[in-house]
C-alpha atoms as a PDB file:
ATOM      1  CA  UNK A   1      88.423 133.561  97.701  1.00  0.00           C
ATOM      2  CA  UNK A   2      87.908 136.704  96.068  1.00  0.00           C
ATOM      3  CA  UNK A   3      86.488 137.036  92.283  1.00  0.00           C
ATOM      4  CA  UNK A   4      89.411 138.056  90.815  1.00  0.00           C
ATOM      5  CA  UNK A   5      91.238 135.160  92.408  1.00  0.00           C
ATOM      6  CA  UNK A   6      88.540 132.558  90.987  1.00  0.00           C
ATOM      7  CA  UNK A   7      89.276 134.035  87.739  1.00  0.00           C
ATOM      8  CA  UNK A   8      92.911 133.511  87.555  1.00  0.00           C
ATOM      9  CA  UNK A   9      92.694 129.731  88.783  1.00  0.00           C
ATOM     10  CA  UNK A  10      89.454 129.267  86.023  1.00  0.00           C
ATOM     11  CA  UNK A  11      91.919 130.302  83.230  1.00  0.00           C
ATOM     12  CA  UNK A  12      94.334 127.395  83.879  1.00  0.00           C
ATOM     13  CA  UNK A  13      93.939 123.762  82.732  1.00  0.00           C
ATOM     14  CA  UNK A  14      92.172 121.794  85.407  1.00  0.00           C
ATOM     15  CA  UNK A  15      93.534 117.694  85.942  1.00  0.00           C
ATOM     16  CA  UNK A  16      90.805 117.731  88.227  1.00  0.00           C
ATOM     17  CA  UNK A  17      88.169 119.567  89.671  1.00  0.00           C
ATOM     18  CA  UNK A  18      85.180 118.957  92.817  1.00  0.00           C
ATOM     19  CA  UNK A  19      82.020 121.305  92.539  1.00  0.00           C
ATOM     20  CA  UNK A  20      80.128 121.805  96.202  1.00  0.00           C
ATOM     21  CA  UNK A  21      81.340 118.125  98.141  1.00  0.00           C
ATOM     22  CA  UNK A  22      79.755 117.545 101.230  1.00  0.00           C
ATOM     23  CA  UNK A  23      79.995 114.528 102.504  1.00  0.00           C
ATOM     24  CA  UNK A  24      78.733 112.699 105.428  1.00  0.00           C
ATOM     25  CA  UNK A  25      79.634 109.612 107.848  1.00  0.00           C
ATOM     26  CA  UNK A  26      75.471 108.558 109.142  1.00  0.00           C
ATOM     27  CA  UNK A  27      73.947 111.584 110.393  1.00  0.00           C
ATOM     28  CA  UNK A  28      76.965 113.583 111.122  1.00  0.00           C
ATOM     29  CA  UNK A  29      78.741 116.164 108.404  1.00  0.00           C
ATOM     30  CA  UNK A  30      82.346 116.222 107.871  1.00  0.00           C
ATOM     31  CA  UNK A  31      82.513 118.339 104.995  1.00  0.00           C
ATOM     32  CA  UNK A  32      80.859 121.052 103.521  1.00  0.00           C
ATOM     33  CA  UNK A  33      80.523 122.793 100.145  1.00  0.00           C
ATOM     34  CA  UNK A  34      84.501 121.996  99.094  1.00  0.00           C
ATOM     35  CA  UNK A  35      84.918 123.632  95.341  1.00  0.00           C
ATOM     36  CA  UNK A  36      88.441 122.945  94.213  1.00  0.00           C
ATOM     37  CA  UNK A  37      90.149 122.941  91.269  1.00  0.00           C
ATOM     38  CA  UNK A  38      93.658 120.880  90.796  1.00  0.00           C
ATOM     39  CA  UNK A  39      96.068 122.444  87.306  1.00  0.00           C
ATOM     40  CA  UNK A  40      97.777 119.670  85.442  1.00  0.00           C
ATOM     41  CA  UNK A  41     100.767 119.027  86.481  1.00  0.00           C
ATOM     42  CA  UNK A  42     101.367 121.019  89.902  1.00  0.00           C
ATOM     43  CA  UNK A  43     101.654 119.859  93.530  1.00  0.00           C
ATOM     44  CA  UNK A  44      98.420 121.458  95.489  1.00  0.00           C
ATOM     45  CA  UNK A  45      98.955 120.433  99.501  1.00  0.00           C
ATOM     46  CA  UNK A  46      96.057 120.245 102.114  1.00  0.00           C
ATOM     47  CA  UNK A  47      96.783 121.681 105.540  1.00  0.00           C
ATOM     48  CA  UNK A  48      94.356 122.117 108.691  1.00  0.00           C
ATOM     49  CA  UNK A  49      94.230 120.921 112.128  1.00  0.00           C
ATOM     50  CA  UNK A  50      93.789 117.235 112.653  1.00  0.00           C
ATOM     51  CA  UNK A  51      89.631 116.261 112.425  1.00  0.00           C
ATOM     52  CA  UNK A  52      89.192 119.132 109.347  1.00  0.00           C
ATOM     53  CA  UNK A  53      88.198 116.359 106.571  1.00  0.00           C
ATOM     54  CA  UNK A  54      91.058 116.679 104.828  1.00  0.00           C
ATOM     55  CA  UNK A  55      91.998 112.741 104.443  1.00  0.00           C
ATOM     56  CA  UNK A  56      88.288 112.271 104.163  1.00  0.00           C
ATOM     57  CA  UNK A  57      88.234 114.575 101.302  1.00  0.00           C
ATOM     58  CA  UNK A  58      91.535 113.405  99.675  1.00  0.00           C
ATOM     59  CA  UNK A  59      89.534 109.924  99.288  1.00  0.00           C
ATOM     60  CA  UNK A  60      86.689 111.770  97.962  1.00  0.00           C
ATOM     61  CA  UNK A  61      88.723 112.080  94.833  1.00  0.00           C
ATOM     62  CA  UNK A  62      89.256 108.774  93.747  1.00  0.00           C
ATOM     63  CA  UNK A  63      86.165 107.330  95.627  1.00  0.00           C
ATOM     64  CA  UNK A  64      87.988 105.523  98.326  1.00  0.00           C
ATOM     65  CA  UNK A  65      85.828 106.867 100.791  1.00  0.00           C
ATOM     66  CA  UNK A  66      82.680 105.275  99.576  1.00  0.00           C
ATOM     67  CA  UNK A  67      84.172 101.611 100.945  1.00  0.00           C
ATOM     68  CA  UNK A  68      83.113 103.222 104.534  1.00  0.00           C
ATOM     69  CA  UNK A  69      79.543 101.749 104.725  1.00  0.00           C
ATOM     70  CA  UNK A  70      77.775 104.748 106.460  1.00  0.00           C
ATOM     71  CA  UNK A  71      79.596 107.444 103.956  1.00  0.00           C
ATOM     72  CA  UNK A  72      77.110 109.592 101.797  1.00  0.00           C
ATOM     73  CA  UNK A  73      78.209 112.286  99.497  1.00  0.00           C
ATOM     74  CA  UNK A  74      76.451 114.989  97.676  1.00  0.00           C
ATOM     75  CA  UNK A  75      78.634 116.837  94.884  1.00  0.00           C
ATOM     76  CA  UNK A  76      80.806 116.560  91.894  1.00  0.00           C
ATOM     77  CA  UNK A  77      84.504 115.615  91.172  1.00  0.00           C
ATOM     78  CA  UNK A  78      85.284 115.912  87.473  1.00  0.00           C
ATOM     79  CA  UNK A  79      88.108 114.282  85.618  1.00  0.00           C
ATOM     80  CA  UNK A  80      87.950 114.506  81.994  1.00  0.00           C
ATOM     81  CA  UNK A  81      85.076 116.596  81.950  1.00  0.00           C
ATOM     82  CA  UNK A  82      83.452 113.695  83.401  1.00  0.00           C
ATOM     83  CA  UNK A  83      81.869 113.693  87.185  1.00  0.00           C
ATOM     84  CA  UNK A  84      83.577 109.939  88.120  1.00  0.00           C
ATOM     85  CA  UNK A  85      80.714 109.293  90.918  1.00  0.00           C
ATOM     86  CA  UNK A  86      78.367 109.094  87.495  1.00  0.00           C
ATOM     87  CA  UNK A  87      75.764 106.547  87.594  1.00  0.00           C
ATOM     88  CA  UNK A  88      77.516 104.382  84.898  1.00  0.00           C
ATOM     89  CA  UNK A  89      81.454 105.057  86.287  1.00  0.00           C
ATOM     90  CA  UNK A  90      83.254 102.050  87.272  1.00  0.00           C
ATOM     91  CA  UNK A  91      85.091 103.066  90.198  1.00  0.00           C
ATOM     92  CA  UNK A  92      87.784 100.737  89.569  1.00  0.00           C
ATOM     93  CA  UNK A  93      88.736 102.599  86.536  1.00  0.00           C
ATOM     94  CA  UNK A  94      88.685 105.953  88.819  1.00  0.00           C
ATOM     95  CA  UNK A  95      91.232 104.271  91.375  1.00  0.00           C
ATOM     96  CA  UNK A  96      93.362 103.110  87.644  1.00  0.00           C
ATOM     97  CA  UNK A  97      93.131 107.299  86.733  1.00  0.00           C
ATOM     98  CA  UNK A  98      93.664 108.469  90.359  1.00  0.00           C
ATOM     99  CA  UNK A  99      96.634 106.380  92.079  1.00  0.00           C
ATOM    100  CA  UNK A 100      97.094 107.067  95.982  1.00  0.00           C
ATOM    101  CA  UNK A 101     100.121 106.502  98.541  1.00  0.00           C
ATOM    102  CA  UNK A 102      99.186 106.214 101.647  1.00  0.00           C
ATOM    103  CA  UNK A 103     100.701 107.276 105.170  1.00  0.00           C
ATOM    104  CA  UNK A 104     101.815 104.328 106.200  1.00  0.00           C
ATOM    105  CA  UNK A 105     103.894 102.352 103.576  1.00  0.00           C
ATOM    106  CA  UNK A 106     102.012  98.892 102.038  1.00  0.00           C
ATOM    107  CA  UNK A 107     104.003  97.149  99.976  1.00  0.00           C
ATOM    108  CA  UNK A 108     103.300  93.525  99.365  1.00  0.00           C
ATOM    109  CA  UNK A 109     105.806  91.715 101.876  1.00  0.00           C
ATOM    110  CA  UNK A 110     105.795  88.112 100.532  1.00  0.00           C
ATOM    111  CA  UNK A 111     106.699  89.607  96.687  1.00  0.00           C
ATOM    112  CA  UNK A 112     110.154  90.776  95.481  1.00  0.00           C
ATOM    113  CA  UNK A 113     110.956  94.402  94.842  1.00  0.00           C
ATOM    114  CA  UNK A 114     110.171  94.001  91.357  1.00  0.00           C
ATOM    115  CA  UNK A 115     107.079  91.899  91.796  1.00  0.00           C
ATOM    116  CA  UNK A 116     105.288  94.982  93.894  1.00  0.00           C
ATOM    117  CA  UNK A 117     105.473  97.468  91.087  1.00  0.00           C
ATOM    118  CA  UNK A 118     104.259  95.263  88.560  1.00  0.00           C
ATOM    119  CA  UNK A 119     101.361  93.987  90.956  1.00  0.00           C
ATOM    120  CA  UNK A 120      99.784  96.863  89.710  1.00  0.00           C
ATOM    121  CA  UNK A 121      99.256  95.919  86.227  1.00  0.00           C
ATOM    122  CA  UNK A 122      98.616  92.332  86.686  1.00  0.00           C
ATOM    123  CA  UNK A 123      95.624  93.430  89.266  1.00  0.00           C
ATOM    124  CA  UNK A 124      94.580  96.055  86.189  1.00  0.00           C
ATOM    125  CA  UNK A 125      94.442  93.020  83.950  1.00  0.00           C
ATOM    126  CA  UNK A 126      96.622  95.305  81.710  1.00  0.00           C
ATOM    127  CA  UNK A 127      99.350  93.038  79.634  1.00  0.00           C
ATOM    128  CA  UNK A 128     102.941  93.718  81.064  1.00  0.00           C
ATOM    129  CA  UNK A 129     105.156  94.566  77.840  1.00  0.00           C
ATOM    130  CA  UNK A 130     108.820  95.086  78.587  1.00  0.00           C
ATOM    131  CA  UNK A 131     108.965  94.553  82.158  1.00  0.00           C
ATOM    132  CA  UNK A 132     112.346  95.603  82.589  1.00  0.00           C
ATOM    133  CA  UNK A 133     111.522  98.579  80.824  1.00  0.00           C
ATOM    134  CA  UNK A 134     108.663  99.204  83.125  1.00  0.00           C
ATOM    135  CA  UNK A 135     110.231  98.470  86.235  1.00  0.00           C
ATOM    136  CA  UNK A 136     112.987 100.924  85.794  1.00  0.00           C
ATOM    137  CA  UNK A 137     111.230 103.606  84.322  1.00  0.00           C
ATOM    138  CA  UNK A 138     108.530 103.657  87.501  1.00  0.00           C
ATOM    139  CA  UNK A 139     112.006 103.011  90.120  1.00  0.00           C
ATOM    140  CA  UNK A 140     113.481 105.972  88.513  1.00  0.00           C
ATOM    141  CA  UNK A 141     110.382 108.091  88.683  1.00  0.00           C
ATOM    142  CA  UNK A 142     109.881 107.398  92.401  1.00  0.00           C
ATOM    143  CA  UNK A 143     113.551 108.043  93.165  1.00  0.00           C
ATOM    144  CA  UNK A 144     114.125 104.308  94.247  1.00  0.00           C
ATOM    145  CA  UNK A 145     116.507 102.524  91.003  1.00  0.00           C
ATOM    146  CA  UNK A 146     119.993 103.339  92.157  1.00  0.00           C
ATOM    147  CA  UNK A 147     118.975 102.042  95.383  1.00  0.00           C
ATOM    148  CA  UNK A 148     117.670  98.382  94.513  1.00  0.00           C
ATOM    149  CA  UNK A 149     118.338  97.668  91.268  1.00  0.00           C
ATOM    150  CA  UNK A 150     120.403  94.994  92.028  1.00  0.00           C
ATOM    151  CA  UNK A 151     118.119  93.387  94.102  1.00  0.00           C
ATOM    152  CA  UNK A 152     114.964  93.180  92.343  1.00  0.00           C
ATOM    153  CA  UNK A 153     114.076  89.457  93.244  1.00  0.00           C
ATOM    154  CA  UNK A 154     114.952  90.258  97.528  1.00  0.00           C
ATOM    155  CA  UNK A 155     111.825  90.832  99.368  1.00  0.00           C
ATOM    156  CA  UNK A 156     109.976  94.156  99.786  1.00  0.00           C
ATOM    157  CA  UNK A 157     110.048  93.753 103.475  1.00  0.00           C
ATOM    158  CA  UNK A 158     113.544  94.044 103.694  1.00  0.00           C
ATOM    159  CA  UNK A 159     113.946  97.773 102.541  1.00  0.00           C
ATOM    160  CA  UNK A 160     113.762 100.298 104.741  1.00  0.00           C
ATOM    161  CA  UNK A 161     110.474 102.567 105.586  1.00  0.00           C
ATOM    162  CA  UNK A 162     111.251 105.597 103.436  1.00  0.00           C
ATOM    163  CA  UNK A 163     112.014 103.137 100.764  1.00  0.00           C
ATOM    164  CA  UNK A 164     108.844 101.558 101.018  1.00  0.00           C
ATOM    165  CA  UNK A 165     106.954 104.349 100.733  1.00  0.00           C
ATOM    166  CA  UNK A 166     108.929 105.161  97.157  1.00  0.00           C
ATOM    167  CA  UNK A 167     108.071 101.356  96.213  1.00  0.00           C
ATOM    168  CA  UNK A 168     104.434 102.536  96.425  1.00  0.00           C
ATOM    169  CA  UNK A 169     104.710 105.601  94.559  1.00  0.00           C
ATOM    170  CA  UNK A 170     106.503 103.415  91.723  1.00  0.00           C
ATOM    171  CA  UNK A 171     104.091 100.687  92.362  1.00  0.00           C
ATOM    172  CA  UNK A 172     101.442 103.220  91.893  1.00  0.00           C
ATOM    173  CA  UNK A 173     103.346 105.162  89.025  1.00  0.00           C
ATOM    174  CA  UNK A 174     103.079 101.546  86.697  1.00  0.00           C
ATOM    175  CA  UNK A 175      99.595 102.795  86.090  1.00  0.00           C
ATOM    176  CA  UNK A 176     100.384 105.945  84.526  1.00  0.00           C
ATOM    177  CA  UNK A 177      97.382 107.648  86.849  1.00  0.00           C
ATOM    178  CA  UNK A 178      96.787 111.226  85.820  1.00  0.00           C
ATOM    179  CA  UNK A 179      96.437 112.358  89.364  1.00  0.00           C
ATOM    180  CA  UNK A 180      98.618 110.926  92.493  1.00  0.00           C
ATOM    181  CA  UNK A 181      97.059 111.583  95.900  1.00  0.00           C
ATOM    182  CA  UNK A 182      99.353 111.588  99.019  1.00  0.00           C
ATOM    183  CA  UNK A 183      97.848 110.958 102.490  1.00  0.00           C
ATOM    184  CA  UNK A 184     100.360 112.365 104.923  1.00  0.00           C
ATOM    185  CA  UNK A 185     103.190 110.114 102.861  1.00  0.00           C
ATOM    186  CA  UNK A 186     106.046 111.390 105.078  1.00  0.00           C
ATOM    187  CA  UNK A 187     104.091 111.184 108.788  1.00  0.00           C
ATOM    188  CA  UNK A 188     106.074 107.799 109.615  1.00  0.00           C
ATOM    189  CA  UNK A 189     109.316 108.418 108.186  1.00  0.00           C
ATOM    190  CA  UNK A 190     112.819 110.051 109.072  1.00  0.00           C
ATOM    191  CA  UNK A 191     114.280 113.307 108.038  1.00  0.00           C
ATOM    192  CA  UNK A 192     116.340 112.152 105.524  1.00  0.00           C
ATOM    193  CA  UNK A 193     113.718 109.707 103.858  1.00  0.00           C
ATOM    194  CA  UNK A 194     111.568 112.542 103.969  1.00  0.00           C
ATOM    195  CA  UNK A 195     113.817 114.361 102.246  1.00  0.00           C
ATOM    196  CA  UNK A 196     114.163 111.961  99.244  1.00  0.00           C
ATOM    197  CA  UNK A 197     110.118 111.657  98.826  1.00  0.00           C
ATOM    198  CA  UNK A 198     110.172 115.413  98.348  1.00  0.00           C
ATOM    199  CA  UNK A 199     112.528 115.290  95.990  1.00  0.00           C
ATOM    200  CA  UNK A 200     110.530 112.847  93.865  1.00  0.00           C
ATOM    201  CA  UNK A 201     107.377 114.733  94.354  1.00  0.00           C
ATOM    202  CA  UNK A 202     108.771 117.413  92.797  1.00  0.00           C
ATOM    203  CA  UNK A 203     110.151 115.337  89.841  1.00  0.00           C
ATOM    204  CA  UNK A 204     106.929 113.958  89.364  1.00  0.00           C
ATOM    205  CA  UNK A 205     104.971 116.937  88.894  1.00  0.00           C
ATOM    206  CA  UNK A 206     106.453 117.380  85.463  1.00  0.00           C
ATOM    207  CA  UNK A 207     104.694 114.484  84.779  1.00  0.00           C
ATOM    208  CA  UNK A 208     101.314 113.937  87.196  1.00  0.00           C
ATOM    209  CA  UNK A 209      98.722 116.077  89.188  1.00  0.00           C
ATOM    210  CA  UNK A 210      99.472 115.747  92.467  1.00  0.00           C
ATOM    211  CA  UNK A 211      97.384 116.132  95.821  1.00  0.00           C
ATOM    212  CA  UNK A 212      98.858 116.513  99.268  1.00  0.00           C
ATOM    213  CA  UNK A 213      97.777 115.981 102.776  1.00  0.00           C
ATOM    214  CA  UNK A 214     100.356 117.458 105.063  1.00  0.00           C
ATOM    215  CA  UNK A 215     100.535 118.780 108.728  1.00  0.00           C
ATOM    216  CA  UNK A 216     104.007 119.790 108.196  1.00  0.00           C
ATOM    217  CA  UNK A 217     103.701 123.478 107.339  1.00  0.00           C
ATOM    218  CA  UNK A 218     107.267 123.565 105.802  1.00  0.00           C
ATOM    219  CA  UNK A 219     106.887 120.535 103.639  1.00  0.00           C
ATOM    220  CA  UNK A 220     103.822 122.392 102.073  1.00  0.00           C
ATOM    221  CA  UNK A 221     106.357 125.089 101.485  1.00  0.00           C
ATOM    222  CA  UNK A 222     108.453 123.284  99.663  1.00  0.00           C
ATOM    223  CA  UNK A 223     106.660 121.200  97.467  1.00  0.00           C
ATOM    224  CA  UNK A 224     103.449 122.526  96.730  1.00  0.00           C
ATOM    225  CA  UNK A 225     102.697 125.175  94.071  1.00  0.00           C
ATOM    226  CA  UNK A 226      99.072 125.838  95.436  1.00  0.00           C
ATOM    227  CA  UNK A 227      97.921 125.281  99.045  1.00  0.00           C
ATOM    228  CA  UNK A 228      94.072 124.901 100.567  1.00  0.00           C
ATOM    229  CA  UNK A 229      93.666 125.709 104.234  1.00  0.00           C
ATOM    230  CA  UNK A 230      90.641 123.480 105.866  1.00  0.00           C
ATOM    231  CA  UNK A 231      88.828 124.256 109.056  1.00  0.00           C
ATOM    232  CA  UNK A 232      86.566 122.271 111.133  1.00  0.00           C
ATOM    233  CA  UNK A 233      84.676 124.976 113.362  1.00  0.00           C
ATOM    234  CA  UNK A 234      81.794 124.226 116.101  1.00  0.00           C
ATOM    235  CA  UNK A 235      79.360 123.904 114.872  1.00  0.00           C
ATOM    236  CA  UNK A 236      79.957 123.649 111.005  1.00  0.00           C
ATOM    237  CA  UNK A 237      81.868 120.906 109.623  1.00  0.00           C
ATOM    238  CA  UNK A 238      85.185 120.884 107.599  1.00  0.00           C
ATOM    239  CA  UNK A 239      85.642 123.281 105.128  1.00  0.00           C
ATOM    240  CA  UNK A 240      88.307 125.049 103.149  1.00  0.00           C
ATOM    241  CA  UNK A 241      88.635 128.736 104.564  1.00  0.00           C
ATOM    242  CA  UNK A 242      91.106 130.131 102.151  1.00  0.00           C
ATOM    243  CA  UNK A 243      92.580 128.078  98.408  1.00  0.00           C
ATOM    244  CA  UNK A 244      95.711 129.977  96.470  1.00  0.00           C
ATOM    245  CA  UNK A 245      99.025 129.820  95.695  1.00  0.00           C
ATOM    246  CA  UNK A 246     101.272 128.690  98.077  1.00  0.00           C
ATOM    247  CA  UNK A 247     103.471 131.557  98.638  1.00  0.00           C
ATOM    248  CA  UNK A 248     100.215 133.555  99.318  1.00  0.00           C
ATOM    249  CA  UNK A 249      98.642 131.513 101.603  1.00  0.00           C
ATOM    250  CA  UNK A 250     101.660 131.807 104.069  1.00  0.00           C
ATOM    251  CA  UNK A 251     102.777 135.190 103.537  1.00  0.00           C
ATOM    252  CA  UNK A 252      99.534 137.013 102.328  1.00  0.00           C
ATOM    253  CA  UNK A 253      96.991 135.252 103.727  1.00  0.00           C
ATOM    254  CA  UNK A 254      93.586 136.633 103.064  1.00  0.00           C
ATOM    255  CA  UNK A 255      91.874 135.278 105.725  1.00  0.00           C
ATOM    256  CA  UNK A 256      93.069 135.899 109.688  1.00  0.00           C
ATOM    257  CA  UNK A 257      92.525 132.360 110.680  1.00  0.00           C
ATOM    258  CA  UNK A 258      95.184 130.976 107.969  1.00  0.00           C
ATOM    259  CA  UNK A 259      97.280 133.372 109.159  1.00  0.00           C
ATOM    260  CA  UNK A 260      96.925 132.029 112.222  1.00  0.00           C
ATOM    261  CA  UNK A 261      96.985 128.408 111.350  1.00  0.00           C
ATOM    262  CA  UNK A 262     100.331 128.517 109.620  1.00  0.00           C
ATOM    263  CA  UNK A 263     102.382 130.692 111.784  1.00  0.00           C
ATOM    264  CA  UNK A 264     101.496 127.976 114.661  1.00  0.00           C
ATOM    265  CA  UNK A 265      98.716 129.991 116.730  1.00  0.00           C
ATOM    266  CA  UNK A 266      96.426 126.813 117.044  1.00  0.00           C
ATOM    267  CA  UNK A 267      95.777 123.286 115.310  1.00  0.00           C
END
C-alpha cells in the first residue's frame, strides 16, 4: 500500500486497529506482519484463497484464537487505544467488546427464541432491564422481528438456517459490542437467506464496526466499504498483499495478483 494511501486511511477514526500480527500454530507460521486498521462504523471484508489465515486472523481480533493450545502470537490489536492481548486484559471483556457470528449458525436449541438473545446478558452477568425492550430492539437490528415475534417462547431449533444465523447476530447484538466479526456467515445458507443477512449487515454498520470473511467475491462487493486481499505463498505464510477501498481493490487493483484473485484466475 502506497504512502499516500496509508495516509488517507490514518486520517479516519479507527474502531480497531492490529500493528505487525504474526501468529503461529507450534512451529509453523500462518501469518505474517498483518497491519490493519478497521474505521468506525464501516463493513471491511477479507478475501483470499482458502488456507490464507484469514479466519485465523479474524479470531486474532477478539482473542478466540488463543483457546487453540499450540497458538502463539506476536503483535498488537488495539481497541480503545488499548492493545487487548495486554498483560492485565481480561479476555472475556474483549469477546463482551468484540461479538462474532460464526459460519455455521449456533443458537442454543433447548431455549426459546427469546431466551437465545438474552443468553447473552445473563452469561455477561449484566442485569436484563426491559427485556421486551431488548429483545425487539436486537430482532429488529438483525432483521429477524417481523419474522418471530409471535413466537418468542417456540424453540430456536425450529427456525430455519438463515434465520438462525440472524438469531446470532441479535443474540450477539444484546451486548452492544463495538466491533462484529463475521466468519464466512453466509457459507451454509440459501440465496435468499443470504440475501436478508446482507441486508442487515448493511443496517448495522450505521451502528457497529464490522469485519468480514468472505469467499464470495460479489458479496464483498456489496457490502463492504473497504476490502483486504490475503495470500498464502510457498514459502511465506499468509499475508495481506493489497488493503483499500473496495471499489479499488476490484477495479484498480494495485497489485497484479489481486487482480488476479478477484477476476477468478486462481484461489
Amino acid at each position: 500500500m502506497g504512502s499516500e494511501e496509508l495516509e488517507f486511511v490514518a486520517n479516519l477514526d479507527n474502531a480497531m486497529e492490529t500493528k505487525d500480527i504474526n501468529v503461529w500454530f507450534g512451529e509453523r507460521q500462518v501469518l505474517a506482519n498483518v497491519n490493519l486498521e478497521f474505521q468506525t462504523n464501516t463493513v471491511t471484508a477479507l478475501i483470499g484463497p482458502s488456507g490464507c489465515g484469514k479466519s485465523t486472523f479474524i479470531r486474532t481480533l477478539n482473542r478466540m484464537h488463543e483457546l487453540i493450545p499450540s497458538a502463539k502470537l506476536a503483535g498488537r490489536v488495539m481497541l480503545d487505544d488499548e492493545d487487548i492481548y495486554a498483560a492485565h486484559v481480561d479476555p472475556v471483556d474483549i469477546r463482551l467488546k468484540v461479538g462474532m457470528v460464526f459460519q455455521k449458525p449456533n443458537p442454543f436449541p433447548s431455549m426459546s427464541i427469546g431466551d437465545n438473545v438474552l443468553a447473552g446478558l445473563k452469561l455477561a452477568k449484566r442485569k436484563v432491564e426491559d427485556a421486551d425492550f431488548i429483545l425487539e430492539d436486537s430482532l429488529r437490528k438483525a432483521g429477524l422481528w417481523d419474522e418471530v415475534k409471535d413466537r418468542l417462547k417456540t424453540s430456536a431449533g425450529s427456525l430455519s438456517g438463515g434465520q438462525q444465523q440472524r438469531l446470532c447476530i441479535a443474540r450477539s447484538l444484546v451486548l452492544k459490542p463495538q466491533v462484529l466479526l463475521m466468519d464466512e456467515p453466509c457459507s451454509a445458507l440459501d440465496p435468499g437467506s443470504t440475501r436478508r443477512i446482507e441486508e442487515t449487515i448493511k443496517e448495522l454498520r450505521e451502528s457497529v464496526t464490522i469485519v468480514i470473511v468472505t469467499h464470495n467475491m460479489q458479496q464483498a462487493l456489496r457490502v463492504s466499504d473497504y476490502t483486504a486481499f490475503f495470500l498464502s505463498e510457498e514459502g511465506h505464510p499468509g499475508h495481506v498483499v493489497e488493503y483499500g477501498l473496495t471499489n479499488d481493490i476490484f477495479h484498480e487493483p494495485k497489485d497484479q495478483r489481486t487482480d488476479d484473485y478477484v477476476h477468478g484466475r486462481f484461489g
